[in-house]
Protein backbone atom coordinates (compact mmCIF):
# COMPACT_ATOMS: atom_id res chain seq x y z
CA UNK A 1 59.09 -73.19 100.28
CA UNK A 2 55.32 -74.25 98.34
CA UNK A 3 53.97 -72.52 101.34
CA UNK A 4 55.01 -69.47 101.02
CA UNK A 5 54.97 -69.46 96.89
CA UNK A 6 51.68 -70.54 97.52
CA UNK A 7 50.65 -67.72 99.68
CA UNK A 8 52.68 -64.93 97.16
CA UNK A 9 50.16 -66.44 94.71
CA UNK A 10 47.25 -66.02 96.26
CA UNK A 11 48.55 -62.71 97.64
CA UNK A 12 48.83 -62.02 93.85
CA UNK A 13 45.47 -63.24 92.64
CA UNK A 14 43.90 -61.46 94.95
CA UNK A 15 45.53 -57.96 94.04
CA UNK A 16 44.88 -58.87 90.55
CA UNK A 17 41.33 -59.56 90.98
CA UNK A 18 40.60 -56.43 93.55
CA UNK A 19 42.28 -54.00 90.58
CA UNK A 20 40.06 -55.22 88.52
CA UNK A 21 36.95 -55.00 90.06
CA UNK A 22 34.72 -51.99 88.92
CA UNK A 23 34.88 -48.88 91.47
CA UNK A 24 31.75 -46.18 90.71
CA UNK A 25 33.82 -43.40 88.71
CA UNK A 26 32.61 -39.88 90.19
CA UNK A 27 31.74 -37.46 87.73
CA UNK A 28 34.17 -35.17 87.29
CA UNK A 29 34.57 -30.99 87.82
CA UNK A 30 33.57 -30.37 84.32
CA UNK A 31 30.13 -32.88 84.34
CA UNK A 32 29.11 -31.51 87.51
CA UNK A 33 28.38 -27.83 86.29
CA UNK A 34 27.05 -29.67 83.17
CA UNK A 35 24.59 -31.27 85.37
CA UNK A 36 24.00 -28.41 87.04
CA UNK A 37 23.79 -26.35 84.56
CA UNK A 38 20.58 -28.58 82.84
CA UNK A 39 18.91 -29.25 86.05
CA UNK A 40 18.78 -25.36 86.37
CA UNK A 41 17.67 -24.52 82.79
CA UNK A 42 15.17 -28.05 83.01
CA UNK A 43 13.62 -26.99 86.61
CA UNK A 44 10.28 -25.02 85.75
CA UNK A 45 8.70 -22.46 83.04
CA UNK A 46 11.18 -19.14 82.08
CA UNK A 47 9.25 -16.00 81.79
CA UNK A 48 10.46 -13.83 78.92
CA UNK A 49 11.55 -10.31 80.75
CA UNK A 50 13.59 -8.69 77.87
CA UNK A 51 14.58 -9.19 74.35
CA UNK A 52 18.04 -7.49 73.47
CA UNK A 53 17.67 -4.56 75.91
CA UNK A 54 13.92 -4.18 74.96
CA UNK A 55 12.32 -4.95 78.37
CA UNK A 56 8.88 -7.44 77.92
CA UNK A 57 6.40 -6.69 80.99
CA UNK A 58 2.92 -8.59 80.72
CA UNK A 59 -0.20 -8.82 82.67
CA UNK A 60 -0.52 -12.01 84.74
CA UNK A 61 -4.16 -12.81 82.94
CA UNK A 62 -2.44 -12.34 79.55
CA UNK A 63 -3.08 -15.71 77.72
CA UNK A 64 0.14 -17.50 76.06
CA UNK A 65 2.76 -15.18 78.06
CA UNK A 66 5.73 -15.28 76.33
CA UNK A 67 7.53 -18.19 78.43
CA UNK A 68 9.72 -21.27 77.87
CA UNK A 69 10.18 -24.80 79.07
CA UNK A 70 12.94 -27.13 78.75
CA UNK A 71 11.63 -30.83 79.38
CA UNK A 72 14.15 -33.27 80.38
CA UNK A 73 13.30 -35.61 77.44
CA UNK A 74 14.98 -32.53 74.75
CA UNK A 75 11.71 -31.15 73.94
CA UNK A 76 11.29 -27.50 74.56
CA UNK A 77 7.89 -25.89 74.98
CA UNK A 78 6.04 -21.93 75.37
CA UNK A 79 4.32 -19.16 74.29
CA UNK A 80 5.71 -15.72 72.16
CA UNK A 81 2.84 -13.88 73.33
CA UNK A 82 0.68 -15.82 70.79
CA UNK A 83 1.30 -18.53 69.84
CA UNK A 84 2.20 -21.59 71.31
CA UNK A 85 5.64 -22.80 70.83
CA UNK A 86 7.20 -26.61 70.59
CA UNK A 87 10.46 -28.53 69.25
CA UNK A 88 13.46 -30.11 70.38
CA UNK A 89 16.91 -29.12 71.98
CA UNK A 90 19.96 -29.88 73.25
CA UNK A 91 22.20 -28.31 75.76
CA UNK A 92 25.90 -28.94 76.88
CA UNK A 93 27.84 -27.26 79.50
CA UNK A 94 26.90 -23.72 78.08
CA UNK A 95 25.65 -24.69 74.51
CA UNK A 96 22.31 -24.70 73.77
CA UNK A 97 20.53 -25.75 69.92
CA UNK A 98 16.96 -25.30 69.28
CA UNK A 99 15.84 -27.41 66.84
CA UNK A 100 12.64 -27.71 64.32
CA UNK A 101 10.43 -25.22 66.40
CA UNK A 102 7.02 -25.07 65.21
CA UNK A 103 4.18 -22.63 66.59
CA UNK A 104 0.51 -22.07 66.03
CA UNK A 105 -0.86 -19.37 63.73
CA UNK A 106 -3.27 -17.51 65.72
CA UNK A 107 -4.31 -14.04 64.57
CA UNK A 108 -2.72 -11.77 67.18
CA UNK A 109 -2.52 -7.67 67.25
CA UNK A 110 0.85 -7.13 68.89
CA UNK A 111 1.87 -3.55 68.06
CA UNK A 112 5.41 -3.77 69.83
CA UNK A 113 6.14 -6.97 67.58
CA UNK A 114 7.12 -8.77 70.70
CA UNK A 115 6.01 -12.85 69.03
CA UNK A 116 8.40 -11.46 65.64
CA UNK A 117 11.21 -10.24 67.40
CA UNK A 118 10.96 -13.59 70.07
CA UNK A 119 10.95 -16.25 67.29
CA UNK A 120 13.42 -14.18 65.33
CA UNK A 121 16.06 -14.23 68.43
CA UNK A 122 15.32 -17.99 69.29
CA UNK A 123 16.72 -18.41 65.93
CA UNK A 124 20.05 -17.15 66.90
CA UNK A 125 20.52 -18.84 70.14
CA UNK A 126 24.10 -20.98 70.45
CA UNK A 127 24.34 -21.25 74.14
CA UNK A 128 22.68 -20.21 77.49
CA UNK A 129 24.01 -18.80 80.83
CA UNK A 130 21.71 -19.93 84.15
CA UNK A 131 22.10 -18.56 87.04
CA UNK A 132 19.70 -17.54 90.48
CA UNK A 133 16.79 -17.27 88.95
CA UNK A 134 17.45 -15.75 85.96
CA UNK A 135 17.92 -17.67 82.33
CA UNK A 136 20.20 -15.77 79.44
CA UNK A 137 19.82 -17.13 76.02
CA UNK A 138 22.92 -16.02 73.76
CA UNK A 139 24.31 -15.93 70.31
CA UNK A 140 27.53 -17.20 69.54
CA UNK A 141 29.10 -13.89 70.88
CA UNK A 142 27.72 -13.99 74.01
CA UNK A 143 25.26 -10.98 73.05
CA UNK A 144 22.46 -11.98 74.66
CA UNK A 145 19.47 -12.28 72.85
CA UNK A 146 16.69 -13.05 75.73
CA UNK A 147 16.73 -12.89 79.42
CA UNK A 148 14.51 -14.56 81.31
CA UNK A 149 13.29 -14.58 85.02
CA UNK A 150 11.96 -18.17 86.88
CA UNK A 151 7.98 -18.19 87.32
CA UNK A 152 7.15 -17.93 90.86
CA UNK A 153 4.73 -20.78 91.59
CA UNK A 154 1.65 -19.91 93.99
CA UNK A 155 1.59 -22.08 96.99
């Protein structure tokens, strides 16, 4: 009879201590496509290829192209066609908050306004859709604001 409440004991213990050893918890549906979301909108430099409908071309040799990059540290980087741009973000699942943005203030003759109208939409941006290789910045509406197309990297 000891034996065997001895071994239902045990037998217990050892449940009880298995349950309550730590299993690695998978991330679930929902932080996946968060994760994949940022390593998409984190994973090089965005070139600016329209604001609204307003289509943006530039030549390659153009200096400051208009262009983003989202470190993974929150600190967002780029050009309006400029001036050089730098602050901070943060992005969720589809959120995305651009914070205390600061640029140079070089003398530049733009006459199609493009750095104006650039900072002016940046300041309206509430969340981002990523996707291919192609990088919407939206307002709170989902109107986007700027679309923008993944820099091809010479080999």
């Amino acid at each position: 009879m000891l034996k065997k409440l001895c071994t239902v004991a045990l037998l217990g213990t050892s449940l009880v201590l298995a349950a309550c050893s730590t299993t690695p918890v998978q991330p679930g549906p929902s932080e996946t496509i968060t994760q994949s979301n940022l390593m998409q909108l984190q994973h090089g430099t965005w070139i600016l290829t329209h604001i609204g409908t307003m289509q943006v071309t530039t030549k390659p040799s153009t200096n400051n192209i208009p262009s983003l990059q989202f470190a993974k540290d929150g600190r967002v980087s780029g050009a309006d066609g400029c001036n050089r741009l730098m602050g901070g973000y943060t992005a969720g699942r589809e959120t995305l908050s651009l914070s205390q943005l600061a640029s140079t203030q070089m003398a530049c003759m733009d006459k199609n306004y493009v750095p104006q109208k650039y900072v002016e939409a940046l300041g309206k941006v509430t969340h981002y859709v990523v996707y291919n290789k192609t990088l919407k910045l939206t307002d709170k509406s989902g109107n986007v604001l700027l679309q923008f197309s993944s820099a091809v990297q010479p080999r």
